[in-house]
PDB file of N, CA and C in Angstrom:
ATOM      1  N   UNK A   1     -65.196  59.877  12.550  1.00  0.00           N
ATOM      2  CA  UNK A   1     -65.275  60.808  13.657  1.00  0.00           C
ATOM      3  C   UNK A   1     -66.649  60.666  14.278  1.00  0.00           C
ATOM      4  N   UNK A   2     -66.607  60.327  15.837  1.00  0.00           N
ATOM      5  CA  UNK A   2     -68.057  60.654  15.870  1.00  0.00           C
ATOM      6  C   UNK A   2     -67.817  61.293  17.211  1.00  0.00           C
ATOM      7  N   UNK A   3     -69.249  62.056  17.208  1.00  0.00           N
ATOM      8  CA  UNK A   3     -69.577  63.431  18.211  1.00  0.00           C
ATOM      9  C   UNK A   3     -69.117  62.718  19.640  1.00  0.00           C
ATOM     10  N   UNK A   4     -70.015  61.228  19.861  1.00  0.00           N
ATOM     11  CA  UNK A   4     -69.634  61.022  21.096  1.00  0.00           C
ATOM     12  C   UNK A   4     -68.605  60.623  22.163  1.00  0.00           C
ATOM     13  N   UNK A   5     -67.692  60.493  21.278  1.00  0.00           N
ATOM     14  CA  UNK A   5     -66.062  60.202  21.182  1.00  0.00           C
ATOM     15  C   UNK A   5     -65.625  61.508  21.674  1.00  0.00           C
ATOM     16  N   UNK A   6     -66.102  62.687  20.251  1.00  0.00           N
ATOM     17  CA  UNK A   6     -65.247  63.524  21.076  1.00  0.00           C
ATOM     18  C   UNK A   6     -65.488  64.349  22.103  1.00  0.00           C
ATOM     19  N   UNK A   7     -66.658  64.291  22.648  1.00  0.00           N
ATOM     20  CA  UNK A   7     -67.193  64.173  23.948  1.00  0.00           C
ATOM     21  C   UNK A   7     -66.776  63.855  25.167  1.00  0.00           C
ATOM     22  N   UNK A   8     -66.515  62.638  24.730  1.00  0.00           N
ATOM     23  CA  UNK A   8     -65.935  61.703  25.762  1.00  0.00           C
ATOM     24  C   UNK A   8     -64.639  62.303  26.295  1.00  0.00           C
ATOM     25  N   UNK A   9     -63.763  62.606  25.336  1.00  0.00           N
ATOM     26  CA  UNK A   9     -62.715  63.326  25.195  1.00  0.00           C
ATOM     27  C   UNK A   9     -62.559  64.311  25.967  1.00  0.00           C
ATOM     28  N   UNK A  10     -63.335  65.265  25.667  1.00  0.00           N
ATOM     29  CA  UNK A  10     -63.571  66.823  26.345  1.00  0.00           C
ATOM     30  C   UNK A  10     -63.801  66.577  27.704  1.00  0.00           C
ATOM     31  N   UNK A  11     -64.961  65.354  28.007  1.00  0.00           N
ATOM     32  CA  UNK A  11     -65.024  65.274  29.612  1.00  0.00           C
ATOM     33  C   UNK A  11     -63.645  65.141  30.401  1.00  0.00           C
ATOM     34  N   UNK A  12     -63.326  63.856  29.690  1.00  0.00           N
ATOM     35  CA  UNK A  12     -61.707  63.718  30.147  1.00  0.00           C
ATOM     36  C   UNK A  12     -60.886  64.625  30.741  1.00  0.00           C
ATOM     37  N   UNK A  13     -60.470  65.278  29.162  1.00  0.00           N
ATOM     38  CA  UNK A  13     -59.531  66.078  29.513  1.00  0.00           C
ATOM     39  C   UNK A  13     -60.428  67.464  31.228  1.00  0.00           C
ATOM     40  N   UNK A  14     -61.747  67.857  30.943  1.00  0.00           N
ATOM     41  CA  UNK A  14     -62.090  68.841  31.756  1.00  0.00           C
ATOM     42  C   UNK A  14     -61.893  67.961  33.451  1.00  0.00           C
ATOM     43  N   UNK A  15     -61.554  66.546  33.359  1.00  0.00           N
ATOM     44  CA  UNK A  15     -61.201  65.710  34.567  1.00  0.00           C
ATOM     45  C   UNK A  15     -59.969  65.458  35.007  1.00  0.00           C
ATOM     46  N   UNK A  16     -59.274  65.828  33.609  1.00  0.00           N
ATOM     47  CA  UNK A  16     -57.683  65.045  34.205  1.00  0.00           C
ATOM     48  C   UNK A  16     -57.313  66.446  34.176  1.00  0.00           C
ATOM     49  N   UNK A  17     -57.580  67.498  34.020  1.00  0.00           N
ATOM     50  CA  UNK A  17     -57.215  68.880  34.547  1.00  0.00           C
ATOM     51  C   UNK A  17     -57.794  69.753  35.848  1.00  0.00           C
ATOM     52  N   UNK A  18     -58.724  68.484  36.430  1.00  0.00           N
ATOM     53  CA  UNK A  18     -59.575  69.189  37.675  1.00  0.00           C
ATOM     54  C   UNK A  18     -60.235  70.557  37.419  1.00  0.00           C
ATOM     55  N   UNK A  19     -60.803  70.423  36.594  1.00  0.00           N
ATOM     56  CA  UNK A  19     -61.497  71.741  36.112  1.00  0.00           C
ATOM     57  C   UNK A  19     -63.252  71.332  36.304  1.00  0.00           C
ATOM     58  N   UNK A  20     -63.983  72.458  36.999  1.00  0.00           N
ATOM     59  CA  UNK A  20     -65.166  72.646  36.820  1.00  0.00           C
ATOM     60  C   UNK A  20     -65.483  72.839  35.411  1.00  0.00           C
ATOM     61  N   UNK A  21     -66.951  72.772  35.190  1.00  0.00           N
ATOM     62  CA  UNK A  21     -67.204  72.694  33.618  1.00  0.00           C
ATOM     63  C   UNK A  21     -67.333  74.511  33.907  1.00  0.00           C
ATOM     64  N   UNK A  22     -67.482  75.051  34.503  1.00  0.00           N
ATOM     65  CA  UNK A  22     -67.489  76.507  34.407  1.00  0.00           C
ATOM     66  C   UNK A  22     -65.888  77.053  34.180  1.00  0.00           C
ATOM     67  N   UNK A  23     -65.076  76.828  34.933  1.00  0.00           N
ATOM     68  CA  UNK A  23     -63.770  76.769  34.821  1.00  0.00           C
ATOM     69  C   UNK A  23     -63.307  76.287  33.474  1.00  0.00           C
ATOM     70  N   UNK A  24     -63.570  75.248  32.607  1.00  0.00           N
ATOM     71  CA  UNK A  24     -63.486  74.534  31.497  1.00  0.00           C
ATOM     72  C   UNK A  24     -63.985  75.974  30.673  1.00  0.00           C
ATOM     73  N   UNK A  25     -64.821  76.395  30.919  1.00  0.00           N
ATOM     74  CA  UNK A  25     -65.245  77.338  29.850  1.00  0.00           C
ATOM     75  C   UNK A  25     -64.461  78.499  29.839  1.00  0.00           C
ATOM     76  N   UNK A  26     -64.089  79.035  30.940  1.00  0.00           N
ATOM     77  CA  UNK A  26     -63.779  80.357  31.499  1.00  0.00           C
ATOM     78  C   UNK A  26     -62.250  80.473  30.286  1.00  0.00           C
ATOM     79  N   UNK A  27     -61.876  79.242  30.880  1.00  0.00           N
ATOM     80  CA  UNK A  27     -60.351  78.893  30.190  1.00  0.00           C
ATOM     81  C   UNK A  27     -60.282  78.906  28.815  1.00  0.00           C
ATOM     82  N   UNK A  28     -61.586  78.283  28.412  1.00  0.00           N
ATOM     83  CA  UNK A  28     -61.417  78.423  26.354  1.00  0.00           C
ATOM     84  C   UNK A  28     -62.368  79.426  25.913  1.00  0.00           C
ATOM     85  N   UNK A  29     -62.833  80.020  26.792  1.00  0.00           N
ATOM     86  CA  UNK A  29     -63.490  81.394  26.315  1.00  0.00           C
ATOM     87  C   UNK A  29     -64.623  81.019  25.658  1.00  0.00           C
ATOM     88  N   UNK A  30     -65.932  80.599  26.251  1.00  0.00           N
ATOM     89  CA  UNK A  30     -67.213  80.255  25.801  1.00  0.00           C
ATOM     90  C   UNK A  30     -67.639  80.534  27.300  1.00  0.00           C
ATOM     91  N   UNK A  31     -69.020  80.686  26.735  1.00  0.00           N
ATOM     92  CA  UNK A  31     -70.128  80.915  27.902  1.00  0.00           C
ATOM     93  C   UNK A  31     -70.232  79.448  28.384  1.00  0.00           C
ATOM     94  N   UNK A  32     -70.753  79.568  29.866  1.00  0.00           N
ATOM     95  CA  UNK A  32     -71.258  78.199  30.616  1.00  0.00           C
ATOM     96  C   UNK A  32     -71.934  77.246  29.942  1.00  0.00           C
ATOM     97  N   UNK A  33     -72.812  78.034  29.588  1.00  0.00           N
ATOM     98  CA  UNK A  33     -74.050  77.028  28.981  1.00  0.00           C
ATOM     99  C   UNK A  33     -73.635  76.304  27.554  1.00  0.00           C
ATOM    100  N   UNK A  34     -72.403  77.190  26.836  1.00  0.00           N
ATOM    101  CA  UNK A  34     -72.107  75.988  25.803  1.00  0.00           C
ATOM    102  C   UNK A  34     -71.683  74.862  26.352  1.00  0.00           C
ATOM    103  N   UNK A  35     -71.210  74.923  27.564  1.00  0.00           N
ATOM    104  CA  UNK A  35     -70.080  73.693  27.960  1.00  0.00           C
ATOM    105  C   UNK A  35     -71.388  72.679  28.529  1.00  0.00           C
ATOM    106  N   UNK A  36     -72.462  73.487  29.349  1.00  0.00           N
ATOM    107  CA  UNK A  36     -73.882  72.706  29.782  1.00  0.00           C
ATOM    108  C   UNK A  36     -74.438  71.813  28.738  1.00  0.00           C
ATOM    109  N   UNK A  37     -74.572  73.030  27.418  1.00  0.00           N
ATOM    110  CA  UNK A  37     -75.318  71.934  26.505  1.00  0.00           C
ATOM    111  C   UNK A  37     -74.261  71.109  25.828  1.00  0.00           C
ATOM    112  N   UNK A  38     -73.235  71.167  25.184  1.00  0.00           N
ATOM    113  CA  UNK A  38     -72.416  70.098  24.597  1.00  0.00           C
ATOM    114  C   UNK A  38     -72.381  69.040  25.601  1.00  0.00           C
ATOM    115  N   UNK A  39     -72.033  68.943  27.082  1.00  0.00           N
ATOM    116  CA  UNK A  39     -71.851  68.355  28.031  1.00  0.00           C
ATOM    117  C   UNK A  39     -72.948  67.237  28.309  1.00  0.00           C
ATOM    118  N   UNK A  40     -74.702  68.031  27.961  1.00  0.00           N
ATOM    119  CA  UNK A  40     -75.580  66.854  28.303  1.00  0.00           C
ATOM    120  C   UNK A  40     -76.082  66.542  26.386  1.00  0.00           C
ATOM    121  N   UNK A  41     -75.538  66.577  25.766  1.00  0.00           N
ATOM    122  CA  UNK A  41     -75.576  66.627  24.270  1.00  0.00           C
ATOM    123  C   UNK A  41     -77.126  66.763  23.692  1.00  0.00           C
ATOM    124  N   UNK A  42     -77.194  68.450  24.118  1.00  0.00           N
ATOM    125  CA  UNK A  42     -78.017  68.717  23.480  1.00  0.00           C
ATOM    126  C   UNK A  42     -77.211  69.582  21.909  1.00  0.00           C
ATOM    127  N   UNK A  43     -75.796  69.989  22.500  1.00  0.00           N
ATOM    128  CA  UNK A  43     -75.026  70.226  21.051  1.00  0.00           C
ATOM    129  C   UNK A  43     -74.335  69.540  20.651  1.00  0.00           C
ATOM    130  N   UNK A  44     -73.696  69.404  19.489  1.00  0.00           N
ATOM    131  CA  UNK A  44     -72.505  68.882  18.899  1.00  0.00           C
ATOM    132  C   UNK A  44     -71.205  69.501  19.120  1.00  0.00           C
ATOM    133  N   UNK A  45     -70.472  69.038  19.469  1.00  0.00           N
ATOM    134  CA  UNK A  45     -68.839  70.248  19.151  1.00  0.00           C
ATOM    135  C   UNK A  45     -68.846  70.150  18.155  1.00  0.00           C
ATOM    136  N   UNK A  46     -68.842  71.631  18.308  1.00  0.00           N
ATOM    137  CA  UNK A  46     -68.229  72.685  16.898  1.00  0.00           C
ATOM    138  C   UNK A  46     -66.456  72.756  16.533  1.00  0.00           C
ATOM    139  N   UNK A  47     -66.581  73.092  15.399  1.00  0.00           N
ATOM    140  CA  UNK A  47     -64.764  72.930  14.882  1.00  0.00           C
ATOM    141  C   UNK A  47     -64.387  74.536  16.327  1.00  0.00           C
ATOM    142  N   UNK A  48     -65.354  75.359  16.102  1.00  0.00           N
ATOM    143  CA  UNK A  48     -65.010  76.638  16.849  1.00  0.00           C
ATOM    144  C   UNK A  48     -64.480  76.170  18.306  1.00  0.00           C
ATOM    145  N   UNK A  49     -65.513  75.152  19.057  1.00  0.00           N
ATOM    146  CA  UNK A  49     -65.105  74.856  20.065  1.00  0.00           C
ATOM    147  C   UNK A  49     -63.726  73.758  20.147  1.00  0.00           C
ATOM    148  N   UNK A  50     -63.780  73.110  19.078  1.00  0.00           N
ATOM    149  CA  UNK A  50     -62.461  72.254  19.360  1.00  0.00           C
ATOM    150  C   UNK A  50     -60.999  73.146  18.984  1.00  0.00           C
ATOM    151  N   UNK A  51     -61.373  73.938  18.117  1.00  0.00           N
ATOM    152  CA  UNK A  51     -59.911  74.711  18.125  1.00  0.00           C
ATOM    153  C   UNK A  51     -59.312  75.807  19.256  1.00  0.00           C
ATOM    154  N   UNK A  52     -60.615  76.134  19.566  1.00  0.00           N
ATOM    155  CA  UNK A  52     -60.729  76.815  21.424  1.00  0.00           C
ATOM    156  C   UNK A  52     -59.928  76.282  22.416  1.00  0.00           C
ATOM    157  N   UNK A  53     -59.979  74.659  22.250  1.00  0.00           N
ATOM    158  CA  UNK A  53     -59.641  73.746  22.959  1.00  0.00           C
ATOM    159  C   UNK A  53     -58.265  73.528  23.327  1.00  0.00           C
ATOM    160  N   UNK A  54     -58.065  73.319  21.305  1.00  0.00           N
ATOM    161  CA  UNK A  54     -56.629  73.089  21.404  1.00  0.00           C
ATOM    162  C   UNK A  54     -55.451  74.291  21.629  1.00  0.00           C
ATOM    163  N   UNK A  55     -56.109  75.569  21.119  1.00  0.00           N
ATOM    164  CA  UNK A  55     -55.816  77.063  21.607  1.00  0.00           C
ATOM    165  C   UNK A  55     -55.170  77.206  22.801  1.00  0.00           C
ATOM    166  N   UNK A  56     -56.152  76.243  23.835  1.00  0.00           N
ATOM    167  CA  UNK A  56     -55.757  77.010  25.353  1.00  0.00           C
ATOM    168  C   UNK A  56     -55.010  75.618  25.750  1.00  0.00           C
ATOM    169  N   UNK A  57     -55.318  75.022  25.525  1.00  0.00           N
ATOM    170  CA  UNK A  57     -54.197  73.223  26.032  1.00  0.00           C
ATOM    171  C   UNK A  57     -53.228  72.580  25.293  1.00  0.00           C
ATOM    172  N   UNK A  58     -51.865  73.452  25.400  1.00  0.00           N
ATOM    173  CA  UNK A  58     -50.989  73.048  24.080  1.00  0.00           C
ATOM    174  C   UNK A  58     -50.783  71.448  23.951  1.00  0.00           C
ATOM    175  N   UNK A  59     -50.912  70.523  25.485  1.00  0.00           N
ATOM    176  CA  UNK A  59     -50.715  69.628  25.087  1.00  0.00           C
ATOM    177  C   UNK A  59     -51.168  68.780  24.815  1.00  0.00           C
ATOM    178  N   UNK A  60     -52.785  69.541  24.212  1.00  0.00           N
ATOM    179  CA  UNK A  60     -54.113  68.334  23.559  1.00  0.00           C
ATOM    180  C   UNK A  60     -53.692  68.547  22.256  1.00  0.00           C
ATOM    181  N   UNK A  61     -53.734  67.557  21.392  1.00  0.00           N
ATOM    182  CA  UNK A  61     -53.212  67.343  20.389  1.00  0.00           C
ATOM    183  C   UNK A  61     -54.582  67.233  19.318  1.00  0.00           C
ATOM    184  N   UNK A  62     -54.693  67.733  17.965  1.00  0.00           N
ATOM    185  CA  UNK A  62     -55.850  67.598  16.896  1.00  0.00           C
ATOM    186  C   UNK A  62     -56.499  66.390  16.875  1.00  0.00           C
ATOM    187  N   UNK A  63     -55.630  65.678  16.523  1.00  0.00           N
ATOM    188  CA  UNK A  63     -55.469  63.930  16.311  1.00  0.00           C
ATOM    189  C   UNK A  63     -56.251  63.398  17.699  1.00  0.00           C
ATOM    190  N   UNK A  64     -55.559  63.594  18.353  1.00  0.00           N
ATOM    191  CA  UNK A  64     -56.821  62.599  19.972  1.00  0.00           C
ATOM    192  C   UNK A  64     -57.539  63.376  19.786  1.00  0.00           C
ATOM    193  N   UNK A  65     -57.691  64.438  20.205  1.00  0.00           N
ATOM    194  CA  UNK A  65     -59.414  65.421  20.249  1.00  0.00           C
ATOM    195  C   UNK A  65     -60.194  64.980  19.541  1.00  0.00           C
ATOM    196  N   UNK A  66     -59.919  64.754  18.693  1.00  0.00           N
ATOM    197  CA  UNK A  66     -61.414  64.724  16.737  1.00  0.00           C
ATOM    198  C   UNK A  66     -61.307  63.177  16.664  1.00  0.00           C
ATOM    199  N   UNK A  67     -59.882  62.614  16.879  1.00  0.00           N
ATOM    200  CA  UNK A  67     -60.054  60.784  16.001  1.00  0.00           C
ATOM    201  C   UNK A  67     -59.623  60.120  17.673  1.00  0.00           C
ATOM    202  N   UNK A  68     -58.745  60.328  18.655  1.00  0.00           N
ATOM    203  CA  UNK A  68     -58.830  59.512  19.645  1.00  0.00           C
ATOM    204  C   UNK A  68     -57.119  59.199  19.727  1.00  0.00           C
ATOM    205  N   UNK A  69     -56.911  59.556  18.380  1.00  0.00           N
ATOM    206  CA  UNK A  69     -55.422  59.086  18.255  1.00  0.00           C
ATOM    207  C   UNK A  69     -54.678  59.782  18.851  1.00  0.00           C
ATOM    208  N   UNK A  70     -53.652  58.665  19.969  1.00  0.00           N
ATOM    209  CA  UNK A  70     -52.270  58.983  20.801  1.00  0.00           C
ATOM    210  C   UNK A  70     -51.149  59.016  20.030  1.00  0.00           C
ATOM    211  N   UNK A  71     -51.001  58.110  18.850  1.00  0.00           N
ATOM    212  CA  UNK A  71     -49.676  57.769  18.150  1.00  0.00           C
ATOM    213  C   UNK A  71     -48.958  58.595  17.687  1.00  0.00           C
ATOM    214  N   UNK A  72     -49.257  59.728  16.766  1.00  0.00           N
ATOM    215  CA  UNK A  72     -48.622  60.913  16.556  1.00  0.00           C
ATOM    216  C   UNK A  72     -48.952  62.062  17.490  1.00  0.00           C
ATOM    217  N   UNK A  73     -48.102  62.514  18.154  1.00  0.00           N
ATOM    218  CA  UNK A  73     -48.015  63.628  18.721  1.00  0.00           C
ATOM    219  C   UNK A  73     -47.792  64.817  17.717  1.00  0.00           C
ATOM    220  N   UNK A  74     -47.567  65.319  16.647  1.00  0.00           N
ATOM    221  CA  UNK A  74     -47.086  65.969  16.212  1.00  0.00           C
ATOM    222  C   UNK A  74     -48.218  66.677  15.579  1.00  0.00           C
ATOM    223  N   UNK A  75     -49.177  66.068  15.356  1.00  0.00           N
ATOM    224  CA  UNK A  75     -50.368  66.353  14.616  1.00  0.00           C
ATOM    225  C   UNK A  75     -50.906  67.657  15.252  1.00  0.00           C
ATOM    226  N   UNK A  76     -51.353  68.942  14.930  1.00  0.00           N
ATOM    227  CA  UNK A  76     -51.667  69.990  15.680  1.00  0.00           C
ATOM    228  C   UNK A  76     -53.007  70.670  14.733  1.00  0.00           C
ATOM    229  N   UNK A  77     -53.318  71.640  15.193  1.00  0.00           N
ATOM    230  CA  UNK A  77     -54.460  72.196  14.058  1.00  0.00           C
ATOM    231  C   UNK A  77     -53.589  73.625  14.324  1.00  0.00           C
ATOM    232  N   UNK A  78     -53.550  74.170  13.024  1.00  0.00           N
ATOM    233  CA  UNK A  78     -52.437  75.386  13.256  1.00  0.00           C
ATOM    234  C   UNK A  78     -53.620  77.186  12.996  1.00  0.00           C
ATOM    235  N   UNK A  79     -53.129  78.041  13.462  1.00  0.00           N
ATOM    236  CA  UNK A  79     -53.580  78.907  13.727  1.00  0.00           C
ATOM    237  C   UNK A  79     -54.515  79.541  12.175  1.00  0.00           C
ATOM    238  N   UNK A  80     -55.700  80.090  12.358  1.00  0.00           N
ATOM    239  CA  UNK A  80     -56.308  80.323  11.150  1.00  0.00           C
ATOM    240  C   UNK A  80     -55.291  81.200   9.864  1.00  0.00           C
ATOM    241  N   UNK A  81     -55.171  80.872   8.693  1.00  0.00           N
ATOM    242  CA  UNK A  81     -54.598  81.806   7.972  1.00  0.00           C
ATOM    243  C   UNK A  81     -54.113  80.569   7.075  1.00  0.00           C
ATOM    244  N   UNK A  82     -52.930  80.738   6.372  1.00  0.00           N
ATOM    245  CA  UNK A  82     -52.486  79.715   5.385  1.00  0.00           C
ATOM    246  C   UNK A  82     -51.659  78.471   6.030  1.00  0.00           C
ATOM    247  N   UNK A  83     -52.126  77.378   5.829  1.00  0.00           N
ATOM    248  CA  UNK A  83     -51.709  76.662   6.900  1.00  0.00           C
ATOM    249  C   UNK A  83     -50.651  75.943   6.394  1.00  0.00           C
ATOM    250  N   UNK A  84     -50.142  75.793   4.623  1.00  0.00           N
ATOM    251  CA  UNK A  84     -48.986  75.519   4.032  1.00  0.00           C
ATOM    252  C   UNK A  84     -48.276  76.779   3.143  1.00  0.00           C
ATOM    253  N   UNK A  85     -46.946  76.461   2.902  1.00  0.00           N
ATOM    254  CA  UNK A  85     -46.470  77.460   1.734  1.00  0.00           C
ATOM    255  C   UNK A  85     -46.789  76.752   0.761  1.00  0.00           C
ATOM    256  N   UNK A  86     -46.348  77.190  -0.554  1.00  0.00           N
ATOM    257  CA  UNK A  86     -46.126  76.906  -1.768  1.00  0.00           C
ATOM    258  C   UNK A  86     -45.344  75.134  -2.120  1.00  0.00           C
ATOM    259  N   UNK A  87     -44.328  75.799  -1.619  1.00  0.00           N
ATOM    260  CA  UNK A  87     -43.082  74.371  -1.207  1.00  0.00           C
ATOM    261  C   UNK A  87     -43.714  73.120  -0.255  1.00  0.00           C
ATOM    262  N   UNK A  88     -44.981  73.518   0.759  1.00  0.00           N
ATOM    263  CA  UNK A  88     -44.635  72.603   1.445  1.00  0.00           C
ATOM    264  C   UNK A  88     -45.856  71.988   0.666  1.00  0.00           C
ATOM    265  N   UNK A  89     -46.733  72.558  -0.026  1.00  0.00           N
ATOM    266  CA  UNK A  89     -47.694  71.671  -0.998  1.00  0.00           C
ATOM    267  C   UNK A  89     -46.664  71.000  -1.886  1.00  0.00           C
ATOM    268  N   UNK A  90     -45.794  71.214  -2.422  1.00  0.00           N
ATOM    269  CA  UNK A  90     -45.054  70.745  -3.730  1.00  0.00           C
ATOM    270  C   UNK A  90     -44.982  69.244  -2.867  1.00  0.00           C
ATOM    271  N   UNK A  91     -44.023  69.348  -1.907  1.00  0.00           N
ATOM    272  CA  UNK A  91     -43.400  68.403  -1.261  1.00  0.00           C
ATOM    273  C   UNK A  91     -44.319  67.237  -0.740  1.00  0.00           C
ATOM    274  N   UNK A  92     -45.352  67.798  -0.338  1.00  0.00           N
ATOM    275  CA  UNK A  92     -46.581  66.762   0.134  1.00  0.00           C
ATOM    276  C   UNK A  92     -47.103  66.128  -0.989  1.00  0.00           C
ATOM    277  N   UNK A  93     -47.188  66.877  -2.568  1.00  0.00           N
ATOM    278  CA  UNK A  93     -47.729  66.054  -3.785  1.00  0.00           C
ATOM    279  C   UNK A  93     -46.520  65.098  -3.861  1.00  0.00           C
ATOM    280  N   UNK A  94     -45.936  65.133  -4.095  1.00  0.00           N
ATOM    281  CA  UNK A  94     -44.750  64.191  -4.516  1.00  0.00           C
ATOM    282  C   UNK A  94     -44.398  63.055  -3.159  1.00  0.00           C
ATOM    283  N   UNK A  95     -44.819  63.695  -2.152  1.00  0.00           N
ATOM    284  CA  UNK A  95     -44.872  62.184  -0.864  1.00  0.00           C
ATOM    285  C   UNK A  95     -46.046  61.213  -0.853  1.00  0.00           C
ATOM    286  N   UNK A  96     -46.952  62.086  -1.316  1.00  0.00           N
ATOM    287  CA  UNK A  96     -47.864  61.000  -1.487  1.00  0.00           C
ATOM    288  C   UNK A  96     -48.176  60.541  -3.029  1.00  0.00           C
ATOM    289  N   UNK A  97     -47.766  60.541  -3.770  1.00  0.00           N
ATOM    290  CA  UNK A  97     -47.203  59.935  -5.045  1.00  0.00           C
ATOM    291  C   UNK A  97     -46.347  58.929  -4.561  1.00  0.00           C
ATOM    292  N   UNK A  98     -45.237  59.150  -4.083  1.00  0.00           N
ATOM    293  CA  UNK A  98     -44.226  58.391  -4.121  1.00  0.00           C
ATOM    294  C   UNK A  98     -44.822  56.694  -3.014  1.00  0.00           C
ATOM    295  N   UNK A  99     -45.172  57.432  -1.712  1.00  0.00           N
ATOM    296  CA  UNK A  99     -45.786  56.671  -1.003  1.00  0.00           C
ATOM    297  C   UNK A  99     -46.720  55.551  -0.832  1.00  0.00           C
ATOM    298  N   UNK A 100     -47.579  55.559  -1.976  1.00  0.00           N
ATOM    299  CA  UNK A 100     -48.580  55.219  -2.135  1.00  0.00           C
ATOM    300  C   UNK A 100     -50.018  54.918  -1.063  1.00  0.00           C
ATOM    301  N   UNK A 101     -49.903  56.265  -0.379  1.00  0.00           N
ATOM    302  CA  UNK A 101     -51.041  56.388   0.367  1.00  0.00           C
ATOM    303  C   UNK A 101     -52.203  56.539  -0.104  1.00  0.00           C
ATOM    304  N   UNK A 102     -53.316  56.051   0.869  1.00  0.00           N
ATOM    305  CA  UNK A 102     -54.740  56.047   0.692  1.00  0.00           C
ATOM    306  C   UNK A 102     -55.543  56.793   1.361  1.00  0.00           C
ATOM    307  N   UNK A 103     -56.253  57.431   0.795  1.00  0.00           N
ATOM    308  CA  UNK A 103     -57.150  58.145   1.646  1.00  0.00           C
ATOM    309  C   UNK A 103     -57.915  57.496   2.763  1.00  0.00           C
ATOM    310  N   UNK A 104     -57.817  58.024   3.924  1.00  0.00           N
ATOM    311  CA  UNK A 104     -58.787  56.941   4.812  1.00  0.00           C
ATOM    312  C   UNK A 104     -59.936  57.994   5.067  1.00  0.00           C
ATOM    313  N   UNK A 105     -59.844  59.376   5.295  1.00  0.00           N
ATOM    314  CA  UNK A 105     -61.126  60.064   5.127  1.00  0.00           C
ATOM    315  C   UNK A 105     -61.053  61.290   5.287  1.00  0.00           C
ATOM    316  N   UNK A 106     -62.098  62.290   5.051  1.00  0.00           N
ATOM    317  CA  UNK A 106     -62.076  63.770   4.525  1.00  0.00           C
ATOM    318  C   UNK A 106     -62.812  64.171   5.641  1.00  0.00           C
ATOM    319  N   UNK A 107     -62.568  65.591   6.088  1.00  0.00           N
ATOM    320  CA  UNK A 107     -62.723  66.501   6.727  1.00  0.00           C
ATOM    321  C   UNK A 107     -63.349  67.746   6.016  1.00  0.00           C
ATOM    322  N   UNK A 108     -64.687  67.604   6.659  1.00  0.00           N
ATOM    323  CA  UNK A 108     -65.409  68.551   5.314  1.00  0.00           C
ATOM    324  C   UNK A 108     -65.521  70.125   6.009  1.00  0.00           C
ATOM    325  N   UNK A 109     -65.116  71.376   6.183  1.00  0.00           N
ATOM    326  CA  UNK A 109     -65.592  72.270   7.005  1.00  0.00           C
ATOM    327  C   UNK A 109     -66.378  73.351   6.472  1.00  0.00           C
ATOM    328  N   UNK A 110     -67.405  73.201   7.218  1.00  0.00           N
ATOM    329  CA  UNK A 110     -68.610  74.345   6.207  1.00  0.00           C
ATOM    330  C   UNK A 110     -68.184  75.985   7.202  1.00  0.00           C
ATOM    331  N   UNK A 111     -68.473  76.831   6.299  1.00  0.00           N
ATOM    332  CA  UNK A 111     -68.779  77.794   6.506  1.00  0.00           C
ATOM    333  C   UNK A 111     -68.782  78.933   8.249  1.00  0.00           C
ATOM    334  N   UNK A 112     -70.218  77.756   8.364  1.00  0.00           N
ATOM    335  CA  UNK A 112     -70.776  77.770  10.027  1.00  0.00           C
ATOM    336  C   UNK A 112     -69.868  77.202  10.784  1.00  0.00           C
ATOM    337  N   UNK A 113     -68.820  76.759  10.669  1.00  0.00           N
ATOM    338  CA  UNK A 113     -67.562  76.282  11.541  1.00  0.00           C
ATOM    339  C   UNK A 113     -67.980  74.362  11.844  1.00  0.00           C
ATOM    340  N   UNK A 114     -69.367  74.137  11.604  1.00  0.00           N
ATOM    341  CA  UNK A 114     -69.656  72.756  11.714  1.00  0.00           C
ATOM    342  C   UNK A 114     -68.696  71.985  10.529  1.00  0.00           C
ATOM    343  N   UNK A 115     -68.421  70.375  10.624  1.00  0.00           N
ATOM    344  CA  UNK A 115     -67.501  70.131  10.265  1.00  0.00           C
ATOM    345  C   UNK A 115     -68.100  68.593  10.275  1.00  0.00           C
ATOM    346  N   UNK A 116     -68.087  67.862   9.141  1.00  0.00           N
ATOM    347  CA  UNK A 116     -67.772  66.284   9.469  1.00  0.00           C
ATOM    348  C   UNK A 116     -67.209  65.724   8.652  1.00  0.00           C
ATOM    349  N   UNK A 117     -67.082  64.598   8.917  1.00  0.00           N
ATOM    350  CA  UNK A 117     -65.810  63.369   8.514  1.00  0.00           C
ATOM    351  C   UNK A 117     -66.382  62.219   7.798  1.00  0.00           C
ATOM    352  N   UNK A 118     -65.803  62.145   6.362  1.00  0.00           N
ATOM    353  CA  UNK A 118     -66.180  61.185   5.171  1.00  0.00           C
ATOM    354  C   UNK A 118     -65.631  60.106   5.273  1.00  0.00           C
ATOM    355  N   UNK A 119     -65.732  58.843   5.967  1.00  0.00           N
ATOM    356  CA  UNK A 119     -64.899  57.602   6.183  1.00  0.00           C
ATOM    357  C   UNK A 119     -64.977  57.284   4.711  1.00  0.00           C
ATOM    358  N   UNK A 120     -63.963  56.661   4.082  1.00  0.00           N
ATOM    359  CA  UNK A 120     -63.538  55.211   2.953  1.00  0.00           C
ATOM    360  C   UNK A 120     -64.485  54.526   3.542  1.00  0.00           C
ATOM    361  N   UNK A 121     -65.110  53.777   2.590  1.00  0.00           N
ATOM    362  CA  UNK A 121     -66.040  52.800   3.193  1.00  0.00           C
ATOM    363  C   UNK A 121     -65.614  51.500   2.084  1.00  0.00           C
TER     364      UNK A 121
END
């Protein structure tokens, strides 16, 4: 994952929606000046601001926002609270058992809502 990617991203999308960066803000509910400073990168996006994101634009997807990726559409970041049942952990241990998938990398989220990404190296 890197910051300037998803940057890049955010400009985008605040272009292919004809949105002022004030307008951009108004819409995901942050003050101007976050969108000023992430915009000339004096900040980083925050997990706060990317879930803001995906909050108000159902059809920005987790996956392009954070990694770039178009291929799955399905991929979403789901609303704060428990984000599996019981069953659907069972079912995910045993798919990736069976599967033999690899980790390609971790998503670390602290506290402060900052957040980064552990590539396999």
């Amino acid at each position: 994952m890197n910051n300037k990617n998803i940057l890049s991203r955010v400009k985008k999308i605040i272009e292919e929606y004809n949105l002022t960066n004030s307008e951009f803000a108004q819409k995901i509910g942050v003050p101007k000046s976050s969108i000023s400073h992430l915009l000339s990168e004096r900040n980083k996006p925050s997990l706060d601001l990317i879930i803001k994101i995906l909050e108000n634009f159902d059809d920005i997807k987790a996956d392009y926002l954070i990694f770039g990726d178009t291929q799955n559409e399905k991929i979403q970041i789901e609303p704060p609270g428990e984000l599996f049942s019981n069953q659907e952990i069972d079912n995910t241990k045993e798919y990736v058992k069976e599967s033999n998938n690899k980790v390609k990398s971790i998503i670390i989220i602290y506290e402060n809502n900052k957040f980064e990404q552990i590539d396999k190296l």
